[in-house]
Protein backbone atom coordinates (compact mmCIF):
# COMPACT_ATOMS: atom_id res chain seq x y z
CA UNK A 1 105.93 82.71 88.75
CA UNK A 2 109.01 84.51 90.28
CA UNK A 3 106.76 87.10 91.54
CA UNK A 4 104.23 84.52 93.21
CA UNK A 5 107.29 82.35 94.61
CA UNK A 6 108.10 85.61 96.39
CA UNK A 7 104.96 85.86 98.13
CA UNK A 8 105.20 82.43 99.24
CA UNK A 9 108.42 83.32 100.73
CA UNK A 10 106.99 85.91 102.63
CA UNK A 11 103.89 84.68 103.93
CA UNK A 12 105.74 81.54 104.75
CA UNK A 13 108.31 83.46 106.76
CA UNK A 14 106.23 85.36 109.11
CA UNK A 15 102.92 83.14 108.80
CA UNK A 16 104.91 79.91 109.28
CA UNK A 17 104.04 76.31 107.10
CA UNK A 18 100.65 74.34 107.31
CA UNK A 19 97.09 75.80 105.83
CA UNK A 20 97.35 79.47 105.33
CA UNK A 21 93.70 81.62 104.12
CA UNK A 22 94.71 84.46 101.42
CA UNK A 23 92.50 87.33 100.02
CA UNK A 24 93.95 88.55 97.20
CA UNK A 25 92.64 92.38 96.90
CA UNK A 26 92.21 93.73 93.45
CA UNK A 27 93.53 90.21 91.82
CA UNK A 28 92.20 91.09 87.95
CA UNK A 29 92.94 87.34 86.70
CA UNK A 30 94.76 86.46 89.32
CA UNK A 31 98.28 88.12 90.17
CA UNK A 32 99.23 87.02 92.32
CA UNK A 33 97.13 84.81 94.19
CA UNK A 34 95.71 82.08 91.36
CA UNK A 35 99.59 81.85 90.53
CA UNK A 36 100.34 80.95 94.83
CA UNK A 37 97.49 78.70 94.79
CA UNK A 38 99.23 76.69 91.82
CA UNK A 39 102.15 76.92 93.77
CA UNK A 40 101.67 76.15 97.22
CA UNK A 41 98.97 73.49 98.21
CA UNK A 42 98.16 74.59 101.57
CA UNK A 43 97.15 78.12 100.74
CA UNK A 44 93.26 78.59 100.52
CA UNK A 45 93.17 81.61 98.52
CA UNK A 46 89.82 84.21 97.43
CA UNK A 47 90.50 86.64 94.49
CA UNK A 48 88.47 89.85 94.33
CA UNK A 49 87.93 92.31 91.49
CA UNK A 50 85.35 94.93 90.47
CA UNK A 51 85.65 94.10 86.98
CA UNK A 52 83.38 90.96 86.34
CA UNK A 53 85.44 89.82 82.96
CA UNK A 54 88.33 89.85 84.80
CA UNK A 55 86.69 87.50 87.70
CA UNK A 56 85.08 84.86 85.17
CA UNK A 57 88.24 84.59 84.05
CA UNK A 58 90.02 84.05 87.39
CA UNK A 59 87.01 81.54 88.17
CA UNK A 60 87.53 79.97 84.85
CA UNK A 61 91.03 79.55 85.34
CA UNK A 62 90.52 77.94 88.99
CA UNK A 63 88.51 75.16 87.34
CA UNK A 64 91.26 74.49 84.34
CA UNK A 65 93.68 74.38 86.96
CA UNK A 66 91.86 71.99 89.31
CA UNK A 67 92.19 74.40 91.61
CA UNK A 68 88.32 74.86 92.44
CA UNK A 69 88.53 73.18 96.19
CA UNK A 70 91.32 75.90 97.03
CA UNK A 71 90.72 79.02 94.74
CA UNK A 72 87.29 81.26 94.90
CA UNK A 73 86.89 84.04 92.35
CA UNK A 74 84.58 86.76 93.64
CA UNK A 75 83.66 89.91 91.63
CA UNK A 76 82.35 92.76 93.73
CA UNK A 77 84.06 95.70 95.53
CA UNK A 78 86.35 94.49 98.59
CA UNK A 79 83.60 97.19 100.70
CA UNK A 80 80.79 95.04 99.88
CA UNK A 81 82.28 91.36 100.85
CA UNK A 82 81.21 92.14 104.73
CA UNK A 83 80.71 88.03 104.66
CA UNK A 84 84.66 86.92 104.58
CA UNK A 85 85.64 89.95 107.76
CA UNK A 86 88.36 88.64 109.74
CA UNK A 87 88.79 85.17 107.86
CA UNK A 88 91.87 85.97 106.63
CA UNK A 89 95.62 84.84 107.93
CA UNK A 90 96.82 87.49 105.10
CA UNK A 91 96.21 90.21 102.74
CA UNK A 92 97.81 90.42 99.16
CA UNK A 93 98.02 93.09 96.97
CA UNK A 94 100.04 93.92 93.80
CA UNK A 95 98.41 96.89 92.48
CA UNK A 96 95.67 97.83 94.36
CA UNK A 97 95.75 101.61 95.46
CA UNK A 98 97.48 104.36 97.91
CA UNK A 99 98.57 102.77 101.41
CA UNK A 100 95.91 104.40 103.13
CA UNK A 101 93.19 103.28 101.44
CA UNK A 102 94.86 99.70 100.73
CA UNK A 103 95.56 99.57 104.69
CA UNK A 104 91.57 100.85 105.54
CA UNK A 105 90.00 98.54 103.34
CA UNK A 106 92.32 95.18 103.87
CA UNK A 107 92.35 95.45 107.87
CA UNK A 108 88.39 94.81 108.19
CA UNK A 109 89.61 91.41 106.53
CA UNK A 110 92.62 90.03 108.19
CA UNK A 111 92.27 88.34 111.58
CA UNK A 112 94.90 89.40 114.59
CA UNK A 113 97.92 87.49 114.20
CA UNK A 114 98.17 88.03 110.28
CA UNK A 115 99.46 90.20 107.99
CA UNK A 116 99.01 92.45 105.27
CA UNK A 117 101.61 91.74 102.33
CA UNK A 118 101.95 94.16 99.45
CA UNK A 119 103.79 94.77 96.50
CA UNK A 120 106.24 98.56 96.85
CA UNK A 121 108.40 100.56 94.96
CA UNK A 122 111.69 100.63 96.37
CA UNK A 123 112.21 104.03 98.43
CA UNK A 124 114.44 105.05 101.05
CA UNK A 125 113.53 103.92 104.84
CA UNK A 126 114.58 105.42 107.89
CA UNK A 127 116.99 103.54 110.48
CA UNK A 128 114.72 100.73 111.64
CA UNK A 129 113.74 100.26 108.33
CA UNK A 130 110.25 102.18 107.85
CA UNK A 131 109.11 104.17 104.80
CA UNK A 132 107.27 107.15 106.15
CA UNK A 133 106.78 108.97 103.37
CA UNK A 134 103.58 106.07 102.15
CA UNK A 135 102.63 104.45 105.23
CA UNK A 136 101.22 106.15 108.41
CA UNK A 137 102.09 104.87 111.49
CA UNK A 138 99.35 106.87 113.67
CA UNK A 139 96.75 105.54 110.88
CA UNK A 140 97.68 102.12 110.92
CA UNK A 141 98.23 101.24 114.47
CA UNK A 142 94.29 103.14 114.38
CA UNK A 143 93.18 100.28 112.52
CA UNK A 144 94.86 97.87 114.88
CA UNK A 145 98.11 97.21 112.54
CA UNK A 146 101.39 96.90 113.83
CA UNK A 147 104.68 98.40 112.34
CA UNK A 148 105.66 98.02 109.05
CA UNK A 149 109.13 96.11 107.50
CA UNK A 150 110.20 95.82 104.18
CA UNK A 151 111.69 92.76 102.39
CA UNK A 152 113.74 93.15 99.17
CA UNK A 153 113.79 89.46 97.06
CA UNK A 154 113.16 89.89 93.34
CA UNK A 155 110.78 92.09 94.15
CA UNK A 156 109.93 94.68 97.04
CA UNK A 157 107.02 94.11 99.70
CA UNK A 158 105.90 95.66 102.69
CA UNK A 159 104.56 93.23 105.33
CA UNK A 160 102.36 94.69 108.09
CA UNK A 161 101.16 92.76 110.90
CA UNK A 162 97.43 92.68 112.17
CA UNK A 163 97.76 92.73 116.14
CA UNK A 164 94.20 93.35 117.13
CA UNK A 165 90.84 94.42 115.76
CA UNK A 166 90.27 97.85 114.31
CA UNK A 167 89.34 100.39 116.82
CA UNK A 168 85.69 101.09 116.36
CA UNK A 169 84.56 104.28 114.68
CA UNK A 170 87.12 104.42 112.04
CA UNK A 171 86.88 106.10 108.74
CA UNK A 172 88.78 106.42 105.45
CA UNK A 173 88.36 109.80 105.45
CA UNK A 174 90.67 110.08 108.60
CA UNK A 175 93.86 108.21 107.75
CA UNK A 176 96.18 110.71 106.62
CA UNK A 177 99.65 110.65 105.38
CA UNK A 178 102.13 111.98 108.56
């Protein structure tokens, strides 16, 4: 729960209070989103994960939790949910994949104005506070993110904020590393 409180801290922080929408990429039975949905009433949260056990039990756990009006399990590869683009206020992710492809796949899904929030390793930044050794500032700001900062609670999280669409025409294959 530690973990999920953490979250909560930091989409409430730079998201602000009132009815928040959360995707929750790569959410197996559902860390951490099922546990933020327990513990914050006003986040509407979707779990996605390829594996279909792992879903059932997410959606299994969303109805033993009375948590159906607020919690949807959805099995499926985040590339073929093109019906949820842009619906989110924010992006979670504990253990989904490199940056680049974490950043490519989540920014098709987060409306300007949010964020995407994700679990990191603690590593050096430079002086304002950037890692650029995992996250690509030319490839981000490409898919119409903003800068990234780091917060250090209990755990470590990079939080990087959605400022407009993605520019048209982009492709995984193109974000590389600086």
């Amino acid at each position: 729960l530690e973990m999920a409180s953490n979250y909560i801290d930091v989409v409430r922080g730079h998201l602000g209070s009132g009815n928040l929408s959360i995707l929750d990429l790569g959410s197996g039975v559902g860390i951490p989103g099922l546990l933020m949905a327990l513990l914050d009433d006003a986040l509407f949260v979707t779990l996605v994960d390829g594996m279909a056990k792992r879903s059932a039990l997410a959606s299994r756990y969303s109805i033993e939790f009375a948590l159906a009006d607020r919690l949807i399990a959805r099995n499926g590869r985040a590339e073929e949910l093109g019906d949820v683009l842009g619906r989110f206020d924010c992006v979670v992710a504990r253990c989904f994949g490199a940056p680049p492809i974490l950043a490519e796949i989540a920014s098709g899904f987060i409306r300007p104005g949010g964020i995407l929030l994700a679990s990191e390793p603690p590593t050096p930044t430079d002086a304002q506070g950037v890692d650029n050794t995992r996250w690509s500032l030319a490839g981000l700001s490409k898919l119409g993110f903003g800068v990234p900062t780091f917060v250090h609670l209990d755990f470590h999280f990079v939080v990087i904020p959605k400022l407009q669409d993605r520019v048209r025409g982009r492709a995984f294959r193109n974000i590389v590393k600086n």
